[in-house]
N, C-alpha and C. Protein backbone atom coordinates (compact mmCIF):
# COMPACT_ATOMS: atom_id res chain seq x y z
N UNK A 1 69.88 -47.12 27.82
CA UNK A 1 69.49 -48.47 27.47
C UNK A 1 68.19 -48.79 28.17
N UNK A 2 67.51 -49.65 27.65
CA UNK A 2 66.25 -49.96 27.88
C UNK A 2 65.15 -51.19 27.72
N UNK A 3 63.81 -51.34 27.89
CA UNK A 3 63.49 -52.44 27.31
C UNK A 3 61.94 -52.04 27.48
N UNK A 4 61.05 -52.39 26.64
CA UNK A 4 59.86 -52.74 26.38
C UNK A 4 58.97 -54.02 26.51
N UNK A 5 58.37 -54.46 27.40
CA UNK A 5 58.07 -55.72 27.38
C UNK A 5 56.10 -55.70 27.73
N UNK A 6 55.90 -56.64 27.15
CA UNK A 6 54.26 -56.80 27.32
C UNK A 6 53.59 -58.24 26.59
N UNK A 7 52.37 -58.45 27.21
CA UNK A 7 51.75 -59.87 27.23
C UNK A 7 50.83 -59.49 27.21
N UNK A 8 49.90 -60.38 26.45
CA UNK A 8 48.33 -60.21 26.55
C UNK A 8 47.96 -61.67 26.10
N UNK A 9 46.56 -61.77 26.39
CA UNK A 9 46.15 -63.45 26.49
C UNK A 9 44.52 -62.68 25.66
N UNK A 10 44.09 -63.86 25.05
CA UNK A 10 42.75 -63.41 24.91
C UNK A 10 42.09 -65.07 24.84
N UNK A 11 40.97 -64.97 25.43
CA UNK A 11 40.80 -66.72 25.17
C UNK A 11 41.73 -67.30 25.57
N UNK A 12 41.73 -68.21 24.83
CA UNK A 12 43.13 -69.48 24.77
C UNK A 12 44.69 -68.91 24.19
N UNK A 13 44.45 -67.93 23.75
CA UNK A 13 45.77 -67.07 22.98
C UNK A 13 46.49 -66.38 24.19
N UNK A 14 47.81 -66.67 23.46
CA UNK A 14 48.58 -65.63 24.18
C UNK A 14 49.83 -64.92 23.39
N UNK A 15 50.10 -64.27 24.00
CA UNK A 15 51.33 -63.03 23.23
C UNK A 15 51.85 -62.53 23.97
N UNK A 16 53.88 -62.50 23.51
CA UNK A 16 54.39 -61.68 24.74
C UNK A 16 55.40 -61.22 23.49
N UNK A 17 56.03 -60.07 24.01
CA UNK A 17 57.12 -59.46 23.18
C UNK A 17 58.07 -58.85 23.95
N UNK A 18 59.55 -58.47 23.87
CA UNK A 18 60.04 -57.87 24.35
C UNK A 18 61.28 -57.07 23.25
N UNK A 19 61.22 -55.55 23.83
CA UNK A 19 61.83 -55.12 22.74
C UNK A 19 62.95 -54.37 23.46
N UNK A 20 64.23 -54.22 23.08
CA UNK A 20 65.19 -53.85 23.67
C UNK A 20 65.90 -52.44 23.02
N UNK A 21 66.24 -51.49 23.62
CA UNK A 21 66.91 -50.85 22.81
C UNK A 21 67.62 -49.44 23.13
N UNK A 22 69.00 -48.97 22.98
CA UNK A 22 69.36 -48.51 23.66
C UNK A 22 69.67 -46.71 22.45
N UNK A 23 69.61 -45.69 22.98
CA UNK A 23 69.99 -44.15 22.86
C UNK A 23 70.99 -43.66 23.46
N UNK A 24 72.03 -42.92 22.05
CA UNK A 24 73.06 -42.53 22.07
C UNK A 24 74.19 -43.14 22.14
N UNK A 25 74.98 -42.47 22.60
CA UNK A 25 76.70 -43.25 22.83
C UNK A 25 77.37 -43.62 21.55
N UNK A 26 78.67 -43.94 21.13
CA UNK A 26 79.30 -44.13 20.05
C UNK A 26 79.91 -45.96 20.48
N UNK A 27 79.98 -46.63 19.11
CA UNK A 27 80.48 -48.05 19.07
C UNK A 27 81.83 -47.54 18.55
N UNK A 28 83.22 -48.05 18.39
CA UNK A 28 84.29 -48.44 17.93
C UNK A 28 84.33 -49.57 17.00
N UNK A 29 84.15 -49.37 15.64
CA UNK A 29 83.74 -51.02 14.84
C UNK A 29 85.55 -51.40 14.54
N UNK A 30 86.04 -52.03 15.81
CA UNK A 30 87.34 -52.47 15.41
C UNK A 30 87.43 -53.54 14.31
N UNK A 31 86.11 -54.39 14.17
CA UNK A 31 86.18 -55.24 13.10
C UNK A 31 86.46 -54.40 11.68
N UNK A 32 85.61 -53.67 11.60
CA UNK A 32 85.78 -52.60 10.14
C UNK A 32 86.87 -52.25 9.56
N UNK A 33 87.85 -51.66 10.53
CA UNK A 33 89.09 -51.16 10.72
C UNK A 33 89.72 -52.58 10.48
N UNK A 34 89.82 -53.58 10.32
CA UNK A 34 90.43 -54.93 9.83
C UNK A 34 90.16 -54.89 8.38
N UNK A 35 88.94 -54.78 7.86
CA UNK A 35 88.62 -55.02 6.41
C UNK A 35 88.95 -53.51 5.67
N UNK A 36 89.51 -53.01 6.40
CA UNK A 36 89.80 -51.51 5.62
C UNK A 36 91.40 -51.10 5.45
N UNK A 37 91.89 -51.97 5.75
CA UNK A 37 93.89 -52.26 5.95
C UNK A 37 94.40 -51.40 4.96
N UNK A 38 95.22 -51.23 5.03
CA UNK A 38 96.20 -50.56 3.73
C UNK A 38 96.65 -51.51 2.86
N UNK A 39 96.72 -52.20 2.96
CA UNK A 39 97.10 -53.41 1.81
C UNK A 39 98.71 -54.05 2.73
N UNK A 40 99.15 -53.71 3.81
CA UNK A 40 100.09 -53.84 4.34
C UNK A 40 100.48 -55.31 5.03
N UNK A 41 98.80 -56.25 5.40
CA UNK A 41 98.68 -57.14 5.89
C UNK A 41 98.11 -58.36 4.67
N UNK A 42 99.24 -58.90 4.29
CA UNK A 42 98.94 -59.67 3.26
C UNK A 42 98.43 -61.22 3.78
N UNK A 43 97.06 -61.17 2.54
CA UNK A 43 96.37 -62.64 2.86
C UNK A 43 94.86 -62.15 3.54
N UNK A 44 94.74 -60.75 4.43
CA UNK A 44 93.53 -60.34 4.89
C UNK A 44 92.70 -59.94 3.98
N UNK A 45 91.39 -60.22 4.33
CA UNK A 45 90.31 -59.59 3.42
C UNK A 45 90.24 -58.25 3.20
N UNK A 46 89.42 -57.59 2.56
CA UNK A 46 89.02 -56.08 2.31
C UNK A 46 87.44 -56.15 2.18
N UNK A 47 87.12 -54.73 2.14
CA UNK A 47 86.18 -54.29 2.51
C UNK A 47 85.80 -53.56 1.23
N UNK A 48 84.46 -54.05 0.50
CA UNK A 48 84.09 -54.04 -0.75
C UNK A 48 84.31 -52.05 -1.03
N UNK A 49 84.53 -51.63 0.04
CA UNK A 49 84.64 -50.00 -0.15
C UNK A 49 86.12 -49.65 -0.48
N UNK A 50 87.33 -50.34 -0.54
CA UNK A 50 88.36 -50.51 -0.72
C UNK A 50 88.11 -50.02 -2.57
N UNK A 51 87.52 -50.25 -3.17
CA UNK A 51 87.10 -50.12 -4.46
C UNK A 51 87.22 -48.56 -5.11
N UNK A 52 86.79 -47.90 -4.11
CA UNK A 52 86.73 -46.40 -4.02
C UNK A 52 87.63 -45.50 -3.45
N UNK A 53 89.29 -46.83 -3.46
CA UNK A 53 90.26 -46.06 -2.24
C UNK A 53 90.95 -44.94 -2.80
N UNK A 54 91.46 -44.21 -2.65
CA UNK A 54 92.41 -42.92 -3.14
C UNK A 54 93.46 -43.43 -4.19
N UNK A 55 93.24 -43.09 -5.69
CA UNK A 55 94.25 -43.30 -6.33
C UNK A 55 94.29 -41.51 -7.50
N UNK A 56 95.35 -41.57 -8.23
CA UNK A 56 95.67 -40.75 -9.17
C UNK A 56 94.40 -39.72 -9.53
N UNK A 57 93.82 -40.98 -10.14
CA UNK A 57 92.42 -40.61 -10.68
C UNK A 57 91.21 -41.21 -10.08
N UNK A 58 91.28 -41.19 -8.77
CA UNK A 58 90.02 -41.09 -7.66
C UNK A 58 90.69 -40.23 -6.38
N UNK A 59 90.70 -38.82 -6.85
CA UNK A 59 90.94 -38.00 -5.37
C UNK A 59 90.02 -37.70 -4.98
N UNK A 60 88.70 -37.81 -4.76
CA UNK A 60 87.54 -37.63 -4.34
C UNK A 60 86.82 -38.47 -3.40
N UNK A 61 87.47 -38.94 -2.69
CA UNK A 61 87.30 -39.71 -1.54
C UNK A 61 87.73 -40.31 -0.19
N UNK A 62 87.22 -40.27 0.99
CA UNK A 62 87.89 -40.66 2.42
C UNK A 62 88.41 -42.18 2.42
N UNK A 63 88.16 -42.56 1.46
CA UNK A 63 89.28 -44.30 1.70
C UNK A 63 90.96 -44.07 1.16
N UNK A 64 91.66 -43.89 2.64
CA UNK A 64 93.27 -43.91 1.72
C UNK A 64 93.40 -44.46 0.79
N UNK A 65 94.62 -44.39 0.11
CA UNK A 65 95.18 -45.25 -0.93
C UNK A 65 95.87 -46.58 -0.39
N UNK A 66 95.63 -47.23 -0.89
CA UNK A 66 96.72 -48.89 -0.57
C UNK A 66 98.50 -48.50 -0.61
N UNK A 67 99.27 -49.54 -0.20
CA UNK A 67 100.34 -49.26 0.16
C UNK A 67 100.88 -50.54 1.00
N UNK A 68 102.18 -50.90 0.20
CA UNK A 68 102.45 -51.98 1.01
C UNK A 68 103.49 -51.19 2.85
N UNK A 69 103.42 -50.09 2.67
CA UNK A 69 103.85 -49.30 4.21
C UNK A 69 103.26 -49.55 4.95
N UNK A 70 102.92 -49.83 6.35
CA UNK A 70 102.45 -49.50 7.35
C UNK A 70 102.46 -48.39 7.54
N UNK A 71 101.23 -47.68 7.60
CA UNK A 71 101.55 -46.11 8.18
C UNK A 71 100.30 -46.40 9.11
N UNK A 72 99.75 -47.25 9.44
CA UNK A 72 98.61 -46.98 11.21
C UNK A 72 97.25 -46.24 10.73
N UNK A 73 96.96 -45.73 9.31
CA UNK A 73 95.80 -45.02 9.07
C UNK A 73 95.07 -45.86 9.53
N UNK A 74 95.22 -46.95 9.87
CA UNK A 74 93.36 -47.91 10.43
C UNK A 74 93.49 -47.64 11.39
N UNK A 75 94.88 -47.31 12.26
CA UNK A 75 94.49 -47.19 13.55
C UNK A 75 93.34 -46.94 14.20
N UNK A 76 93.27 -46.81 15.71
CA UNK A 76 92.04 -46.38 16.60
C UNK A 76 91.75 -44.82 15.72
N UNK A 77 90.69 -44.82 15.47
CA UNK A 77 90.63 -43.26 15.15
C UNK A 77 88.48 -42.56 14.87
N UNK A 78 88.76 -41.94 15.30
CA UNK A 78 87.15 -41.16 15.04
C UNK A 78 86.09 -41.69 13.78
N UNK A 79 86.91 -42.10 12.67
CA UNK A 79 86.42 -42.40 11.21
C UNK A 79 85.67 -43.73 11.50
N UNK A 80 85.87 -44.77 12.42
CA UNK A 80 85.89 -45.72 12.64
C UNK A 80 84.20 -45.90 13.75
N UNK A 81 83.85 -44.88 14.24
CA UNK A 81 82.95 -44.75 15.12
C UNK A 81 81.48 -44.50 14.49
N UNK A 82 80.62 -45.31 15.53
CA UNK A 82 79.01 -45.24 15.08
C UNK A 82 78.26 -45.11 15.77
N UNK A 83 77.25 -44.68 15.56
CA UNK A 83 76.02 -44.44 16.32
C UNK A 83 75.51 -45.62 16.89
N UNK A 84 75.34 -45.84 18.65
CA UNK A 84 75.33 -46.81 19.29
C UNK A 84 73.63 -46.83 19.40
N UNK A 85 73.54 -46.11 19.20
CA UNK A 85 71.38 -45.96 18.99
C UNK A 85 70.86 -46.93 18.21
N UNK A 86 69.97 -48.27 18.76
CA UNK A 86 69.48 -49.23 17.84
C UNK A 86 68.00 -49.81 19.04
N UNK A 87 67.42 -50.28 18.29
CA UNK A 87 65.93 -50.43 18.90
C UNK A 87 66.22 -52.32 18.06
N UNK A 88 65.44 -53.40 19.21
CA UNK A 88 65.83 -54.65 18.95
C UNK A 88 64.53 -55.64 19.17
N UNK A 89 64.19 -56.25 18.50
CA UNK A 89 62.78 -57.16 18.65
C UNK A 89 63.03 -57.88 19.31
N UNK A 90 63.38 -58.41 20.79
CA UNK A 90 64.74 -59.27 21.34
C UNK A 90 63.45 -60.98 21.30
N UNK A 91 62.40 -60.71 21.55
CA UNK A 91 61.52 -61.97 21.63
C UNK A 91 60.22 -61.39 21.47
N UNK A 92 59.74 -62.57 20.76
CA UNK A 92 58.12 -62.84 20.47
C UNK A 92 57.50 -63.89 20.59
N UNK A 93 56.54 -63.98 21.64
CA UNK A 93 55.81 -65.35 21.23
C UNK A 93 54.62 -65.18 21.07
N UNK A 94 54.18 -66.37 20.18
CA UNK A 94 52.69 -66.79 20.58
C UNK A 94 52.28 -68.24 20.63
N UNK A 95 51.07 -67.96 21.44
CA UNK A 95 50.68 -69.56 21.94
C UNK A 95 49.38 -69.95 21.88
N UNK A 96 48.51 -70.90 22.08
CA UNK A 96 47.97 -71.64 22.08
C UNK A 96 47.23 -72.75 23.33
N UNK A 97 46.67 -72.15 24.15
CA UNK A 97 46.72 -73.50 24.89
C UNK A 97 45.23 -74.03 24.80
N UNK A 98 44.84 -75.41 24.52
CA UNK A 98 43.86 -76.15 23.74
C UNK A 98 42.82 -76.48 25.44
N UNK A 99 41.96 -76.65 24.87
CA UNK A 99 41.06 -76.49 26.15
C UNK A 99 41.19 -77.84 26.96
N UNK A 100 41.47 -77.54 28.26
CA UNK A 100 41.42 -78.51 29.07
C UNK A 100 40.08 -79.82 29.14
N UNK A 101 39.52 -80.06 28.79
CA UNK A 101 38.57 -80.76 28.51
C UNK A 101 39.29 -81.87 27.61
N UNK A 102 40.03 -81.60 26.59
CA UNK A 102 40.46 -82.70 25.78
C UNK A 102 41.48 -83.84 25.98
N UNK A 103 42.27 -83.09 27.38
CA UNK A 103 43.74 -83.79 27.84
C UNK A 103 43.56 -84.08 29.22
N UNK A 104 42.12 -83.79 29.99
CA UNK A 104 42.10 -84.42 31.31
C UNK A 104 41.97 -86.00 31.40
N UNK A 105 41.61 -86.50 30.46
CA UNK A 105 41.76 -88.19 30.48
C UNK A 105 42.84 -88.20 30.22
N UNK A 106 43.74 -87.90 29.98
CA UNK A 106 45.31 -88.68 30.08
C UNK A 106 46.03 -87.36 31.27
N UNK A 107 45.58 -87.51 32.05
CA UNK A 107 46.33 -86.34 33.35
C UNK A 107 46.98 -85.35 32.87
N UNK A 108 46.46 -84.34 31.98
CA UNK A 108 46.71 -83.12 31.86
C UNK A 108 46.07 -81.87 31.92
N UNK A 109 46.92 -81.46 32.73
CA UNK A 109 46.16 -79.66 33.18
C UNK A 109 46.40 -78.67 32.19
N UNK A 110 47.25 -79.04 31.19
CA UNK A 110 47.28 -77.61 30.39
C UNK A 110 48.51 -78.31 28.91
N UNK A 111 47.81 -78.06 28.13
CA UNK A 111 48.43 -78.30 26.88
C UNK A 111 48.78 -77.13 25.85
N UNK A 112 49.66 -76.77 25.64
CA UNK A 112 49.95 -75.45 24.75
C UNK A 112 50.87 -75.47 23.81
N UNK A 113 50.48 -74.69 22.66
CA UNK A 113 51.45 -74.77 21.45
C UNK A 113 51.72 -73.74 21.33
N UNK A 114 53.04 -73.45 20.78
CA UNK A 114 53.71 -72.10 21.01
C UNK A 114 54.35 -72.03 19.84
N UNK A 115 54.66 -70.93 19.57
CA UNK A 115 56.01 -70.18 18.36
C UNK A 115 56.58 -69.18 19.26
N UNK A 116 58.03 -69.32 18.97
CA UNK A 116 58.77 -68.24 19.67
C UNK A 116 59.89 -67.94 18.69
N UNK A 117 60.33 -66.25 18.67
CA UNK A 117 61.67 -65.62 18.29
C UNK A 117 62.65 -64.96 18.39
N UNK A 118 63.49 -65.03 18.25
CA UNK A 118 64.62 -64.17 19.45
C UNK A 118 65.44 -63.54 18.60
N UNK A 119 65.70 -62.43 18.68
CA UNK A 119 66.39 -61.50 17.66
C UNK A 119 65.53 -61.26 16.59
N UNK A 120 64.36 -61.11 16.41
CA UNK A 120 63.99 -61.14 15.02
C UNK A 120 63.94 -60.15 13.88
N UNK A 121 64.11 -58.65 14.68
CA UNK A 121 64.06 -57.77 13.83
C UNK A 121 65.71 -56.68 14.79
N UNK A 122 66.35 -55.89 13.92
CA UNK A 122 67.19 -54.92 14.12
C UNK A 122 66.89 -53.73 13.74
N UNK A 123 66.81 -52.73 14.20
CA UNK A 123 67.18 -51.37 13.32
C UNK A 123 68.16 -50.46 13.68
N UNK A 124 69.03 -50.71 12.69
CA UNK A 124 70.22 -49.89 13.50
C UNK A 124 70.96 -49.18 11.70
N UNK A 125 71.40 -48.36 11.74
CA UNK A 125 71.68 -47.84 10.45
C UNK A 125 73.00 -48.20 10.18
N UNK A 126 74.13 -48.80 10.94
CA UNK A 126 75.78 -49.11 10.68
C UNK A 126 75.25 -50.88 10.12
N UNK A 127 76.02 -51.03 8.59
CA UNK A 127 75.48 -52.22 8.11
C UNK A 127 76.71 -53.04 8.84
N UNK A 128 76.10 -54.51 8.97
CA UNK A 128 77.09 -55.33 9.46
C UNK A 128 77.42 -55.61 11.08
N UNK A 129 77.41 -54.80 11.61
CA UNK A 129 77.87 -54.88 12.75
C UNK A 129 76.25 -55.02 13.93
N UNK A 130 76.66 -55.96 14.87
CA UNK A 130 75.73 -56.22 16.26
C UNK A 130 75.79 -54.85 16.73
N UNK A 131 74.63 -53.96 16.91
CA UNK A 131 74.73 -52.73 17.94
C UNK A 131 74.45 -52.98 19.15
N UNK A 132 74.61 -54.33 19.56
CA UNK A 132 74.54 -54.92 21.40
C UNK A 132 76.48 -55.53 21.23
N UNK A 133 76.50 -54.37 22.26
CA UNK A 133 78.39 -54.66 21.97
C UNK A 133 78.67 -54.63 23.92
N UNK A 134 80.03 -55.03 23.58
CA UNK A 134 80.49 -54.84 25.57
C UNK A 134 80.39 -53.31 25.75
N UNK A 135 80.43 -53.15 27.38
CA UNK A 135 80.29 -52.28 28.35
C UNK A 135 81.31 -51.38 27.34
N UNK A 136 82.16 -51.29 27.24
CA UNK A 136 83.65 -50.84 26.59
C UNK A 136 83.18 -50.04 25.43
N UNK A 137 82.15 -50.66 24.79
CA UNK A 137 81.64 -50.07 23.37
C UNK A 137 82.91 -49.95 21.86
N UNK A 138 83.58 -51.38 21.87
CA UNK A 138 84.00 -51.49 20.90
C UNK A 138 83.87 -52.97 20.67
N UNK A 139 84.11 -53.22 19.25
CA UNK A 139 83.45 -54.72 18.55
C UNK A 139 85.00 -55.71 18.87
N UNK A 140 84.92 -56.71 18.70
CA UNK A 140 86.62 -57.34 18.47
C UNK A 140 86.04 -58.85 18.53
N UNK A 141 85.90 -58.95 16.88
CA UNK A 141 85.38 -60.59 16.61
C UNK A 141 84.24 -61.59 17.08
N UNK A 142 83.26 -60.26 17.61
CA UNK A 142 82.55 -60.61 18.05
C UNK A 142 80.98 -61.14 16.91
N UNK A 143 80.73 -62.48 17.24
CA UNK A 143 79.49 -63.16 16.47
C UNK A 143 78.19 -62.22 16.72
N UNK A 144 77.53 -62.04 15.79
CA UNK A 144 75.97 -61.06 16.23
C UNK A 144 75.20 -62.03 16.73
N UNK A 145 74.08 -61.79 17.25
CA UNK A 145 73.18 -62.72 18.16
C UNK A 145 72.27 -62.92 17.24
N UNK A 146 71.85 -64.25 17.22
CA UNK A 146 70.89 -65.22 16.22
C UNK A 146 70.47 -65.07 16.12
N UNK A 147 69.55 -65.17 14.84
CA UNK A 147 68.21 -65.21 14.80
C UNK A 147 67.44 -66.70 15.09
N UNK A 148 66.51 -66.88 15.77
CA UNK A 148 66.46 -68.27 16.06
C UNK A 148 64.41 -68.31 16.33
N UNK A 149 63.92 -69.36 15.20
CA UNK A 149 62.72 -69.42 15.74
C UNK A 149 62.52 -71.08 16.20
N UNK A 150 61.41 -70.96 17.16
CA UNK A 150 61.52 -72.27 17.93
C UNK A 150 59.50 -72.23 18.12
N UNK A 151 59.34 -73.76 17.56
CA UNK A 151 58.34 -74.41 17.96
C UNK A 151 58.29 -75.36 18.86
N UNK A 152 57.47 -74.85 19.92
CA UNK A 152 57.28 -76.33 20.71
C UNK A 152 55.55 -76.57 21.17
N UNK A 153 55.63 -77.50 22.19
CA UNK A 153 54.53 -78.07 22.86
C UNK A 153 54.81 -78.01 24.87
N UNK A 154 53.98 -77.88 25.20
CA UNK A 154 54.39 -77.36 26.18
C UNK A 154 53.40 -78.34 27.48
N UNK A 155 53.65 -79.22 28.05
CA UNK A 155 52.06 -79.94 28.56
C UNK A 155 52.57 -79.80 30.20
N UNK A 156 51.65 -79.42 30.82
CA UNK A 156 51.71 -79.46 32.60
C UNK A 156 50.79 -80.14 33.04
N UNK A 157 51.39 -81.15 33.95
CA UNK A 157 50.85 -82.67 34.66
C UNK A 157 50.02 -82.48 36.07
């Protein structure tokens, strides 16, 4: 695991980024293993791959067949595991700060306008799932982290 981080100013501009991202290791997508049920847990969703599950005339494929049995095929199991390798745009900004000359009559040392983003880009090849998971390296209802952009103004007195 890791991180990339850097700033540069030019003029009145500025720019910072930080990029996060971690190599190797396997995730546990326990969420997955919920939308992939045997049909045993009635009222739960499925998982649009359920479509392709093992019947008569589809033996050509790793999705069991449905079944109102419990037989544990979702269980914990290897099928269920992903590549924990993902690279993360975790923040970006840029700014603005307007020349001091214009805001020293009303007592200001520094006026700046900014854009900032947090999460903004992912690359990770398992669709759906956050590849920033606990120490543990398995998922369990866990929300992915936002995408969130934020404008402000920024003034120092």
């Amino acid at each position: 695991m890791g991180g990339l981080t850097t700033s540069l100013a030019y003029k009145n501009f500025d720019f910072s980024t930080l990029v996060t991202f971690s190599v190797g290791g396997k995730i546990l997508d326990t969420d997955y293993t919920m939308l992939m049920h045997n049909g045993s847990s009635a009222g739960r969703a499925w998982s649009a791959e359920m479509i392709n599950r093992w019947t008569p005339e589809n033996t050509d494929t790793d999705v069991p067949a449905l079944s109102t049995t419990t037989n544990n095929w979702t269980s914990t199991s290897s099928r269920f595991l992903y590549s924990g390798t993902y690279a993360r745009v975790k923040n970006v900004s840029l700014g603005y700060t307007l020349p001091t000359d214009y805001f020293e009559k009303i007592g200001l040392k520094k006026f700046r306008i900014y854009v900032q983003a947090e999460n903004l880009l992912t690359f990770y090849k398992h669709k759906g799932m956050d590849p920033e998971q606990t120490l543990d390296g398995t998922t369990y209802y866990r929300y992915p982290a936002m995408r969130t952009v934020t404008f402000g103004l920024q003034a120092t007195l």
